[in-house]
N, C-alpha and C. Protein backbone atom coordinates (compact mmCIF):
# COMPACT_ATOMS: atom_id res chain seq x y z
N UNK A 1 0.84 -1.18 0.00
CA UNK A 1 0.00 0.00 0.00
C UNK A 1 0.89 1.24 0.00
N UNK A 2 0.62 2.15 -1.01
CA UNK A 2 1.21 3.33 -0.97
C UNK A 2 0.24 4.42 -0.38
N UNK A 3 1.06 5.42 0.64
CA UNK A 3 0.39 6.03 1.27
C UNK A 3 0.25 8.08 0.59
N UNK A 4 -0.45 8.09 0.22
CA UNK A 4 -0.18 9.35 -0.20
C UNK A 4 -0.56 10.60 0.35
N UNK A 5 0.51 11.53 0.37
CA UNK A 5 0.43 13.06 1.35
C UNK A 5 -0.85 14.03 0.70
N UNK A 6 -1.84 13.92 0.89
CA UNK A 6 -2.97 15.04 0.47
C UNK A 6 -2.47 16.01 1.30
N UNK A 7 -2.13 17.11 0.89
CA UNK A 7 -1.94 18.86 1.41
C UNK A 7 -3.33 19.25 1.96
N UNK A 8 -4.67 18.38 1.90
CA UNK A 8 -5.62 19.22 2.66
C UNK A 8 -5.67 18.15 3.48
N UNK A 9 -5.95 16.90 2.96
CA UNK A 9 -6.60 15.65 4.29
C UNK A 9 -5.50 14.60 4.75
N UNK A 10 -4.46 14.93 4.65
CA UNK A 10 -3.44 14.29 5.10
C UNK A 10 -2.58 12.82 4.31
N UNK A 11 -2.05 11.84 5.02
CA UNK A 11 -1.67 10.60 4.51
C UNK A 11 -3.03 10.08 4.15
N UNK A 12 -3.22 9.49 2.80
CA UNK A 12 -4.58 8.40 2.74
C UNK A 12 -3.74 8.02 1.47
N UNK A 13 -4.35 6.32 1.43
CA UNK A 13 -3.99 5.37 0.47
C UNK A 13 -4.36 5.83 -0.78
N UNK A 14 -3.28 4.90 -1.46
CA UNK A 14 -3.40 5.54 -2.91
C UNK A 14 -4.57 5.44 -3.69
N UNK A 15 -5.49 3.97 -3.56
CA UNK A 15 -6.99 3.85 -3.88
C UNK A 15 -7.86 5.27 -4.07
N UNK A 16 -7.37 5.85 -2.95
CA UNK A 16 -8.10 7.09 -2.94
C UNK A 16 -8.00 8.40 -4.37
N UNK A 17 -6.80 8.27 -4.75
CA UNK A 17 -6.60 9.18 -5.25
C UNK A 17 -6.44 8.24 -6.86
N UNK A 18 -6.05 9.29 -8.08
CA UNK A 18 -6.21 8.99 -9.58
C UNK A 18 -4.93 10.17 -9.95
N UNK A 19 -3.72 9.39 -10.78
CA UNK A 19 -2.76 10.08 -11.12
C UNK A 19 -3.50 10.72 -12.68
N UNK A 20 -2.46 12.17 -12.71
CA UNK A 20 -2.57 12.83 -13.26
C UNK A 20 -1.91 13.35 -14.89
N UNK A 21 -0.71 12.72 -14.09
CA UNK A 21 0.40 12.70 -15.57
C UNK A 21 1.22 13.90 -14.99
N UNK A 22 2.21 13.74 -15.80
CA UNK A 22 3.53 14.98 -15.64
C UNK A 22 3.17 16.28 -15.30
N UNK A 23 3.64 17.34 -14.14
CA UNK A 23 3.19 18.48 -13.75
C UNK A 23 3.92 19.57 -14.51
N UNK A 24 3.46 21.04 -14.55
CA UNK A 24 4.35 21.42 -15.10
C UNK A 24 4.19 21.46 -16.50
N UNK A 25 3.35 21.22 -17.40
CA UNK A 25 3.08 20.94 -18.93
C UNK A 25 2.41 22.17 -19.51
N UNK A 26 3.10 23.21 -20.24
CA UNK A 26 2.18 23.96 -20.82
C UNK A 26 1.00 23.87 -22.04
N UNK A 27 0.21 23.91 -21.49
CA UNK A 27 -0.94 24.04 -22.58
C UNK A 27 -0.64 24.72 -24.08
N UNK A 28 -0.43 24.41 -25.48
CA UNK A 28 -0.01 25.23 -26.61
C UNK A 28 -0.51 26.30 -26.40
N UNK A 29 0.00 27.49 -27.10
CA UNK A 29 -0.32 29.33 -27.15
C UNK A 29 -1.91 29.21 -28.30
N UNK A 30 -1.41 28.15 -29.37
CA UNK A 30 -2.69 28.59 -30.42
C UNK A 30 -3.21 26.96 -30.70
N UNK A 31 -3.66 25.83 -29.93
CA UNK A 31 -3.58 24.78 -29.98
C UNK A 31 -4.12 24.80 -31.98
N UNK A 32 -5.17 25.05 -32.34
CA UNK A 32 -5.37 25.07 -33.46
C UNK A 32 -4.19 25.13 -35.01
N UNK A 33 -3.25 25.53 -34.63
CA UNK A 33 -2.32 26.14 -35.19
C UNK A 33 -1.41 24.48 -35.86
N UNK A 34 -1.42 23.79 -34.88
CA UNK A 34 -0.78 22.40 -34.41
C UNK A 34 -0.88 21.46 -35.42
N UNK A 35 -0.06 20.44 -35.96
CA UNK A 35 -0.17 19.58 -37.12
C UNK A 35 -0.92 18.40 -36.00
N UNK A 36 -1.50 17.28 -36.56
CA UNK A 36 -1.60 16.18 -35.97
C UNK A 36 -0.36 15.79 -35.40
N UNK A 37 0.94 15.63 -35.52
CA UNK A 37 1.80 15.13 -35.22
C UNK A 37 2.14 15.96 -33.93
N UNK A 38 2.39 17.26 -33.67
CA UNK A 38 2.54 17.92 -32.80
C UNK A 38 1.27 18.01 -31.59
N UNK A 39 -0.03 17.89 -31.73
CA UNK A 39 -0.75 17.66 -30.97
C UNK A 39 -0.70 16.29 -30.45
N UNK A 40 -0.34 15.20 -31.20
CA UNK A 40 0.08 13.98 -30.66
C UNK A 40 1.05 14.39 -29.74
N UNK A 41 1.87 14.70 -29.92
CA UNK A 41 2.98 15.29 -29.22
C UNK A 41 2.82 15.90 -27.62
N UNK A 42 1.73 16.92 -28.02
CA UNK A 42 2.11 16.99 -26.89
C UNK A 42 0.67 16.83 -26.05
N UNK A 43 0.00 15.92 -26.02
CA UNK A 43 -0.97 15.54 -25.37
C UNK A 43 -0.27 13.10 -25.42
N UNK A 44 0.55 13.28 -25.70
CA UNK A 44 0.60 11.36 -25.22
C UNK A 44 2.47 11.44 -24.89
N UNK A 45 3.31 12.51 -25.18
CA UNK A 45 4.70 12.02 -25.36
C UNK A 45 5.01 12.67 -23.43
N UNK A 46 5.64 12.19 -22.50
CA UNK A 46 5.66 13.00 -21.69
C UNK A 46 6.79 12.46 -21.03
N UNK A 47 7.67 13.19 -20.33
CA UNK A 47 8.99 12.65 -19.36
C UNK A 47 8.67 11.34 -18.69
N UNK A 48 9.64 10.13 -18.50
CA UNK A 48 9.50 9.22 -17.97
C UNK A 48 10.57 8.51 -16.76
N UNK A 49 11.28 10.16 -16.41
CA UNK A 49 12.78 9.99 -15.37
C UNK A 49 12.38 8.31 -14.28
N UNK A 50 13.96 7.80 -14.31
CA UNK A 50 14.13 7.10 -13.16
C UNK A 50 15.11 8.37 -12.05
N UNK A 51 13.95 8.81 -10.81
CA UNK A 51 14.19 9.67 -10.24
C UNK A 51 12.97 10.66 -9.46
N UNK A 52 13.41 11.84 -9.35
CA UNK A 52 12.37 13.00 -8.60
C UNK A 52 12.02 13.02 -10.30
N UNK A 53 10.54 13.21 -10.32
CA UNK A 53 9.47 13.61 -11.31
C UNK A 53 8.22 14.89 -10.77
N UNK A 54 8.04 16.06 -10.78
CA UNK A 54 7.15 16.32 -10.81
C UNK A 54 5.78 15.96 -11.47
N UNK A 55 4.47 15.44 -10.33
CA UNK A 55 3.39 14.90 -11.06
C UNK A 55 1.72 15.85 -10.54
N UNK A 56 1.47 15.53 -10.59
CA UNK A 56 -0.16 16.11 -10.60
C UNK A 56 -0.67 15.13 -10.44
N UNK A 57 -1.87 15.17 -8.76
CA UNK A 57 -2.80 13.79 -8.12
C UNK A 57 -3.95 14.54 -7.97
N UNK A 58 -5.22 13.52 -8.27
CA UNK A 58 -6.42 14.14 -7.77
C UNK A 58 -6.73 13.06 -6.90
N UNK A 59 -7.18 13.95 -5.33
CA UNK A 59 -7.84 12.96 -4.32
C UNK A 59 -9.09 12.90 -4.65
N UNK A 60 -9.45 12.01 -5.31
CA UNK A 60 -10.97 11.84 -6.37
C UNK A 60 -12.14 11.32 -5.15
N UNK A 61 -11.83 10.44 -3.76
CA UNK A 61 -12.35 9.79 -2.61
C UNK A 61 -12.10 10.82 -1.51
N UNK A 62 -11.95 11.60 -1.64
CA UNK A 62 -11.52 12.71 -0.45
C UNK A 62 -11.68 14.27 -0.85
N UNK A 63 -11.69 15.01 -0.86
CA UNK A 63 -11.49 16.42 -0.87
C UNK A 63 -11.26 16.99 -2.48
N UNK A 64 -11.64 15.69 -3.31
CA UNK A 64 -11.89 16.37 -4.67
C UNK A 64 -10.76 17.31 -5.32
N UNK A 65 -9.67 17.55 -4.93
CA UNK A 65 -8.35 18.71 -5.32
C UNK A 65 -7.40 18.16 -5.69
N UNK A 66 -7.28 19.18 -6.75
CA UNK A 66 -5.52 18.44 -7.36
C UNK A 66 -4.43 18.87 -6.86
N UNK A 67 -3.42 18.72 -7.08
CA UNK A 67 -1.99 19.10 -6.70
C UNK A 67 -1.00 18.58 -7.07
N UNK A 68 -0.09 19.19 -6.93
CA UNK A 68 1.35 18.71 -7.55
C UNK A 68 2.07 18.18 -6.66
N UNK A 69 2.84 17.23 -6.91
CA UNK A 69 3.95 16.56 -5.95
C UNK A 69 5.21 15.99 -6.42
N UNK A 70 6.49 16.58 -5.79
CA UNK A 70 7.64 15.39 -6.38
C UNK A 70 7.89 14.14 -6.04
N UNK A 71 7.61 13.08 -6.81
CA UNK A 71 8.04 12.44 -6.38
C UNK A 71 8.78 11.51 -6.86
N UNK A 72 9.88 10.25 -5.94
CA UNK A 72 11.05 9.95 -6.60
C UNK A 72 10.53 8.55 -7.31
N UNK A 73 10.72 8.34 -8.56
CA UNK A 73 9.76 7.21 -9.08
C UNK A 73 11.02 6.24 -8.94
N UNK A 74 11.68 5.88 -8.57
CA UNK A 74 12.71 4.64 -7.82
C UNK A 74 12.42 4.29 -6.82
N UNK A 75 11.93 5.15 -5.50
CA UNK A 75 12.05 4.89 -4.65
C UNK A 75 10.68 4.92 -3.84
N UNK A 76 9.54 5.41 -4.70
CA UNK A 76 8.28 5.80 -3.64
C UNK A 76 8.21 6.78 -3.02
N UNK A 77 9.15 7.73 -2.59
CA UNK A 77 9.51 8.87 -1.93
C UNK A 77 8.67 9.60 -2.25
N UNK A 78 8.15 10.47 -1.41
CA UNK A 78 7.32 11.81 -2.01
C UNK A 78 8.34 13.16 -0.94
N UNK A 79 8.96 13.73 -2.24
CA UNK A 79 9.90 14.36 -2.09
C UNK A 79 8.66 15.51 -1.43
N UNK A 80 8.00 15.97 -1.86
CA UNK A 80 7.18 17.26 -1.34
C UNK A 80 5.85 17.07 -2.13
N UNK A 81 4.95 17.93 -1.51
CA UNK A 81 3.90 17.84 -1.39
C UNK A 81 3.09 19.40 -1.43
């Protein structure tokens, strides 16, 4: 069981919550503008570090809020919260 740091409701299991994907991702300036290949791009291609990753969690069973967190994908670590 992985335990995860919610910033409003504290440690609760991971069941609770639904990952988000890579944090940190800018949205395109003119998405329209975009070839298919580049909207592929940047909606499926995303960092995959062995290491600290910034990610984005929604506690979907709890307090409904997203947030960002580092954490170390080797180790389980949740660098911050």
């Amino acid at each position: 069981m992985l335990l995860i740091p919610c910033p409003w409701c504290g440690p609760r299991d991971e069941a609770e919550f639904r990952y988000g994907g890579q944090a940190h991702v800018a949205y395109p300036e003119d998405p329209a503008a975009l070839s298919d290949e580049e909207w592929a791009r940047y909606l499926f291609f995303r960092d995959n570090p062995k290491g600290r990753f910034a990610e984005r969690w929604n506690h979907t069973a709890g307090c409904r809020r997203w947030f960002n967190v580092v954490r170390d994908t080797a180790t389980n670590e949740w660098v911050s919260a």
